[in-house]
Protein backbone atom coordinates (compact mmCIF):
# COMPACT_ATOMS: atom_id res chain seq x y z
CA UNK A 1 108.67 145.59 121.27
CA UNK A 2 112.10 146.51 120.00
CA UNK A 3 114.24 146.26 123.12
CA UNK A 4 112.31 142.67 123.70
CA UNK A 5 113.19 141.74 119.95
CA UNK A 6 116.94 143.43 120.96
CA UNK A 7 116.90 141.11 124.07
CA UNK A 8 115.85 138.04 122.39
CA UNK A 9 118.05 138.18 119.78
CA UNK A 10 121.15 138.55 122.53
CA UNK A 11 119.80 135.50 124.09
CA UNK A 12 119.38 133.25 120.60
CA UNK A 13 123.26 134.22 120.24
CA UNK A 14 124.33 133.13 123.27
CA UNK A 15 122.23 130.08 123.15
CA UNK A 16 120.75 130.95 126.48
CA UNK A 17 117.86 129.02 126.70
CA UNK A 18 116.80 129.82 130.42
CA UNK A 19 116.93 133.48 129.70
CA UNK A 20 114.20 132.66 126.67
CA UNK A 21 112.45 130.72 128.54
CA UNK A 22 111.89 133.33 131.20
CA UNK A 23 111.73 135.92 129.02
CA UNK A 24 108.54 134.10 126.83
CA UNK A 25 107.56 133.31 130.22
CA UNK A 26 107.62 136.64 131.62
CA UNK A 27 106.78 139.04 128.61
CA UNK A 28 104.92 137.22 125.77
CA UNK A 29 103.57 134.32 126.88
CA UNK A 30 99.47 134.82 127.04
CA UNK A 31 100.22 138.16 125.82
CA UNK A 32 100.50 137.09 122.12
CA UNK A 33 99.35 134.67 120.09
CA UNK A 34 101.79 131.98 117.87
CA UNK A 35 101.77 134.21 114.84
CA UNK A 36 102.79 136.96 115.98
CA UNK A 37 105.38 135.58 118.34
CA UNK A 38 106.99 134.28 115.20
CA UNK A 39 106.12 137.66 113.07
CA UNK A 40 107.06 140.45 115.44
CA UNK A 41 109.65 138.80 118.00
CA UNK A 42 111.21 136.03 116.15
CA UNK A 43 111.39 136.89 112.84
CA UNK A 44 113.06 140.52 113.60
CA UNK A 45 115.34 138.22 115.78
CA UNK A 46 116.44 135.98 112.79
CA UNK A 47 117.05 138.99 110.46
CA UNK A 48 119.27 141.00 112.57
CA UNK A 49 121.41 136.96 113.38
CA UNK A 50 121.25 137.09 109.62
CA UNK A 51 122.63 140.40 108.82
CA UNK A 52 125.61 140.05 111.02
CA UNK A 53 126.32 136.72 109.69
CA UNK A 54 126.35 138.85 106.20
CA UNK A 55 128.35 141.51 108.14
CA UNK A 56 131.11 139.20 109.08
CA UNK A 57 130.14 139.84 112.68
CA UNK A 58 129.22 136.82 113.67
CA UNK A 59 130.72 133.29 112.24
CA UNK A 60 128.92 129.98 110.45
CA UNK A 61 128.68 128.21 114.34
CA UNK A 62 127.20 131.32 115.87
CA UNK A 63 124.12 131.10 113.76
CA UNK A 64 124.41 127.40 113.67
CA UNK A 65 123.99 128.16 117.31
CA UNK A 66 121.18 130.25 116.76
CA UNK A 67 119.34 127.75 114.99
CA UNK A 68 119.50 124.74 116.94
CA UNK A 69 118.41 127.63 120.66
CA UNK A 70 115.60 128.62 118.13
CA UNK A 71 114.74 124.89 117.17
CA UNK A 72 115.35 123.70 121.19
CA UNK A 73 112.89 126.66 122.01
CA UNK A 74 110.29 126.47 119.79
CA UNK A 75 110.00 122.31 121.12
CA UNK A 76 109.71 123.34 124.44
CA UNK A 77 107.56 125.93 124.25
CA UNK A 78 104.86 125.12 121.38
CA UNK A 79 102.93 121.99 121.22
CA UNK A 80 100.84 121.06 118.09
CA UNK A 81 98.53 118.30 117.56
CA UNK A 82 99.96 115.38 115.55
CA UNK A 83 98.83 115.76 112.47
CA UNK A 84 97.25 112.49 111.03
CA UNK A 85 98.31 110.44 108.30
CA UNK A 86 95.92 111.71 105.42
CA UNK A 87 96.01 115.21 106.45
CA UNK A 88 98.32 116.92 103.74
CA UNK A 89 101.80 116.90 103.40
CA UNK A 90 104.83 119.48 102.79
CA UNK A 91 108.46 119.31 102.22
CA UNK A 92 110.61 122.38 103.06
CA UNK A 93 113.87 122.42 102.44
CA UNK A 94 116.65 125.54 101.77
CA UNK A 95 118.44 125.25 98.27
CA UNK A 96 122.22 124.67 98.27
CA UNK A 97 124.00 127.01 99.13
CA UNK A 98 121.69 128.88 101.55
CA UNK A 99 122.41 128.17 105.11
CA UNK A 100 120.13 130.83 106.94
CA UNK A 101 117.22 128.07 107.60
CA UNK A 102 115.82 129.60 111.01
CA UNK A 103 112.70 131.32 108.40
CA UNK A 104 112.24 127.46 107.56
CA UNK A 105 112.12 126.91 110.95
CA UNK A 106 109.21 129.30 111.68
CA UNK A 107 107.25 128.39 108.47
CA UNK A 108 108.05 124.59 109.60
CA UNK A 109 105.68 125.80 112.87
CA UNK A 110 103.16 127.28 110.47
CA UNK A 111 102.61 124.44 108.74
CA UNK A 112 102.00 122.11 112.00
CA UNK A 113 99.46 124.84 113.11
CA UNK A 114 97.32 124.20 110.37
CA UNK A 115 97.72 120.54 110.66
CA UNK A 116 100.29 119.36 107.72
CA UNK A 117 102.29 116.48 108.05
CA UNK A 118 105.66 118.10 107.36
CA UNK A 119 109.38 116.70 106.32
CA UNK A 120 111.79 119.27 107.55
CA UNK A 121 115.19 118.76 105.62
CA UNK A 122 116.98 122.21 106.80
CA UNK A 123 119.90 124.33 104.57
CA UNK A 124 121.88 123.57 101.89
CA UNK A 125 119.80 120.69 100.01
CA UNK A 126 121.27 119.85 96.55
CA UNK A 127 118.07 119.42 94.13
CA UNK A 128 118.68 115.71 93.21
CA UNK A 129 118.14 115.12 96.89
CA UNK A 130 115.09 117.08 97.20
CA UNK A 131 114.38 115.31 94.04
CA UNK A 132 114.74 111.91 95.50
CA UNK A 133 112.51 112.69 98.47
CA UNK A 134 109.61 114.47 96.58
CA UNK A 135 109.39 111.00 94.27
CA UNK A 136 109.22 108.73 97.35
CA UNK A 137 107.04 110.98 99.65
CA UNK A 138 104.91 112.89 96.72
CA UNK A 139 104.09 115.72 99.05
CA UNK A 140 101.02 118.48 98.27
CA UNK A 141 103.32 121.32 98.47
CA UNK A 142 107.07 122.52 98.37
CA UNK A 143 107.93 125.04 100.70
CA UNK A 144 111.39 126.92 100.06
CA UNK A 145 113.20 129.38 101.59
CA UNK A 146 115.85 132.09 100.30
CA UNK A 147 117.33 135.08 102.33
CA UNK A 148 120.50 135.70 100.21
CA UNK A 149 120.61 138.09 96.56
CA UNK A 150 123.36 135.26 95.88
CA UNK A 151 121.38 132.13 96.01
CA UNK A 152 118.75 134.07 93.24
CA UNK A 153 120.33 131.81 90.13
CA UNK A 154 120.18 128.13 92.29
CA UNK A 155 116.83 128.72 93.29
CA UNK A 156 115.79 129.92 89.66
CA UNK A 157 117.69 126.33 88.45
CA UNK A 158 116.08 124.27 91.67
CA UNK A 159 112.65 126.00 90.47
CA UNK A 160 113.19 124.70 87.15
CA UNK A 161 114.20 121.13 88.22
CA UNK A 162 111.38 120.64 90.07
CA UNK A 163 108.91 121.84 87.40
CA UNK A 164 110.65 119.57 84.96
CA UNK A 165 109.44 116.13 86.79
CA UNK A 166 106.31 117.70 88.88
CA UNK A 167 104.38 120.31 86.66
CA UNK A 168 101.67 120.61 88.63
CA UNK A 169 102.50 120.60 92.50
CA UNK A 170 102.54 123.59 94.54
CA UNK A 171 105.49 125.37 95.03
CA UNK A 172 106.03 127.92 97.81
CA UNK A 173 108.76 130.35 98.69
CA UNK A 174 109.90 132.73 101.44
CA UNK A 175 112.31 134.55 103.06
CA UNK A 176 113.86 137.57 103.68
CA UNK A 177 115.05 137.76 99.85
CA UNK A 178 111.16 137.83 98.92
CA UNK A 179 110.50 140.49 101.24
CA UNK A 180 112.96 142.91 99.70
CA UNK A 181 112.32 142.28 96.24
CA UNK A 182 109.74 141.08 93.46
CA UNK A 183 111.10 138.16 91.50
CA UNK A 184 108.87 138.43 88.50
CA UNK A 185 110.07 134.48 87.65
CA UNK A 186 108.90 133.17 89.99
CA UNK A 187 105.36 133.88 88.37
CA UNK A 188 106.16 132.16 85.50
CA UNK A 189 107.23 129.20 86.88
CA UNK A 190 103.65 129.05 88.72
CA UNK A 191 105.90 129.33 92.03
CA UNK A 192 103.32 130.94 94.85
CA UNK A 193 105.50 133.97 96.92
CA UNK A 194 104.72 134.92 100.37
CA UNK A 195 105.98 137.96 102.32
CA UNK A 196 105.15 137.53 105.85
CA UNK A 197 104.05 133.98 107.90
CA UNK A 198 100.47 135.84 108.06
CA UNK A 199 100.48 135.31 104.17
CA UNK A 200 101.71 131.82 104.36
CA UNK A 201 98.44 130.94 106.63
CA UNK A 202 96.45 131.92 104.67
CA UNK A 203 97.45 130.48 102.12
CA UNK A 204 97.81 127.39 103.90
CA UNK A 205 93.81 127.76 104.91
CA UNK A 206 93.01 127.84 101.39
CA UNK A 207 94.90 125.23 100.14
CA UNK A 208 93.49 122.73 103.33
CA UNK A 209 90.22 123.77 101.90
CA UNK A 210 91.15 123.09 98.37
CA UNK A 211 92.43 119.67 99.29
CA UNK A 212 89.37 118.52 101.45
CA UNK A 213 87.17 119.33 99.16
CA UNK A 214 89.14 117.48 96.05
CA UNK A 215 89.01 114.21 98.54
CA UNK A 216 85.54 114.81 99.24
């Protein structure tokens, strides 16, 4: 699994998207289900872009790059029913300052396999613009995603923004940041963690359930 993760991530770089395609063709497709592609291929594959980003090994465009192969990819290669109009709805969004948004990416897919109507707004979203959209769509849950120990005081402030207009909607955050450490504030703030996309479906299960049930 490592030298495919090692050979996928080469390919994301380059923004070689005929090498992916063969190479989900020819050594995961049917092999592995959606979850795990994202868990054990893709996700190691965004870390290690991320990393040398943090390294100074690779510049802003290259994982811009990376992104849009990922995003190109992921169109091409998974299909998801359209979800309907009352089904429920997320907003996902990276605060300011955080550009890494290909884990936002993959928990953008998560969301559309359960069914969610989704609003995908990417990196770097100041909070009055998040704001703005959360007042005019009024979306069940807010999905955001950190990877950076730097971006720990914006999303504590974003966090806090939020909960001062909308005390009661679900808030949801991941990344690479919240798999490295325990951010005992987010807790208090009634903000819902999640480690690993595995966690974030079932969560997302639950909260279909919850929401189905509240209509009914």
């Amino acid at each position: 699994m490592n030298q495919l993760v090692q050979t996928f991530t080469r390919s994301i770089l380059a923004g070689d998207v005929h090498s992916l395609m063969k190479l989900y063709t020819s050594s995961i497709h049917s092999k592995i289900d959606n979850f795990t592609f994202y868990e054990k291929i893709i996700k190691p594959s965004m870390y290690r872009i991320g990393d040398l980003w943090e390294k100074n090994q690779i510049t802003v465009a290259d994982e811009h790059l990376a992104t849009a192969t990922l995003k190109y990819l992921l169109a091409s290669i998974i299909t998801h029913e359209e979800a309907s109009e009352n089904q429920p709805k997320a907003l996902l969004f990276c605060i300011e300052g955080e550009h890494h948004s290909l884990g936002l990416e993959l928990a953008n897919e998560a969301f559309k396999e359960n069914h969610w109507n989704t609003r995908y707004l990417g990196s770097n979203v100041p909070v009055k613009d998040a704001l703005a959209f959360i007042e005019a769509w009024e979306p069940h849950v807010i999905g955001i995603s950190i990877g950076m120990t730097t971006a720990l005081s914006r999303l504590k402030e974003c966090i806090q923004e939020i909960r001062s207009h909308h005390q009661d909607i679900d808030i949801v955050v991941g990344g690479r940041l919240i798999s490295n450490y325990s951010l005992d504030f987010l807790d208090d703030s009634k903000v819902t963690s999640f480690h690993d996309l595995l966690e974030l479906n079932e969560y997302l299960e639950d909260k279909s359930e919850q929401l189905i049930s509240a209509k009914g």
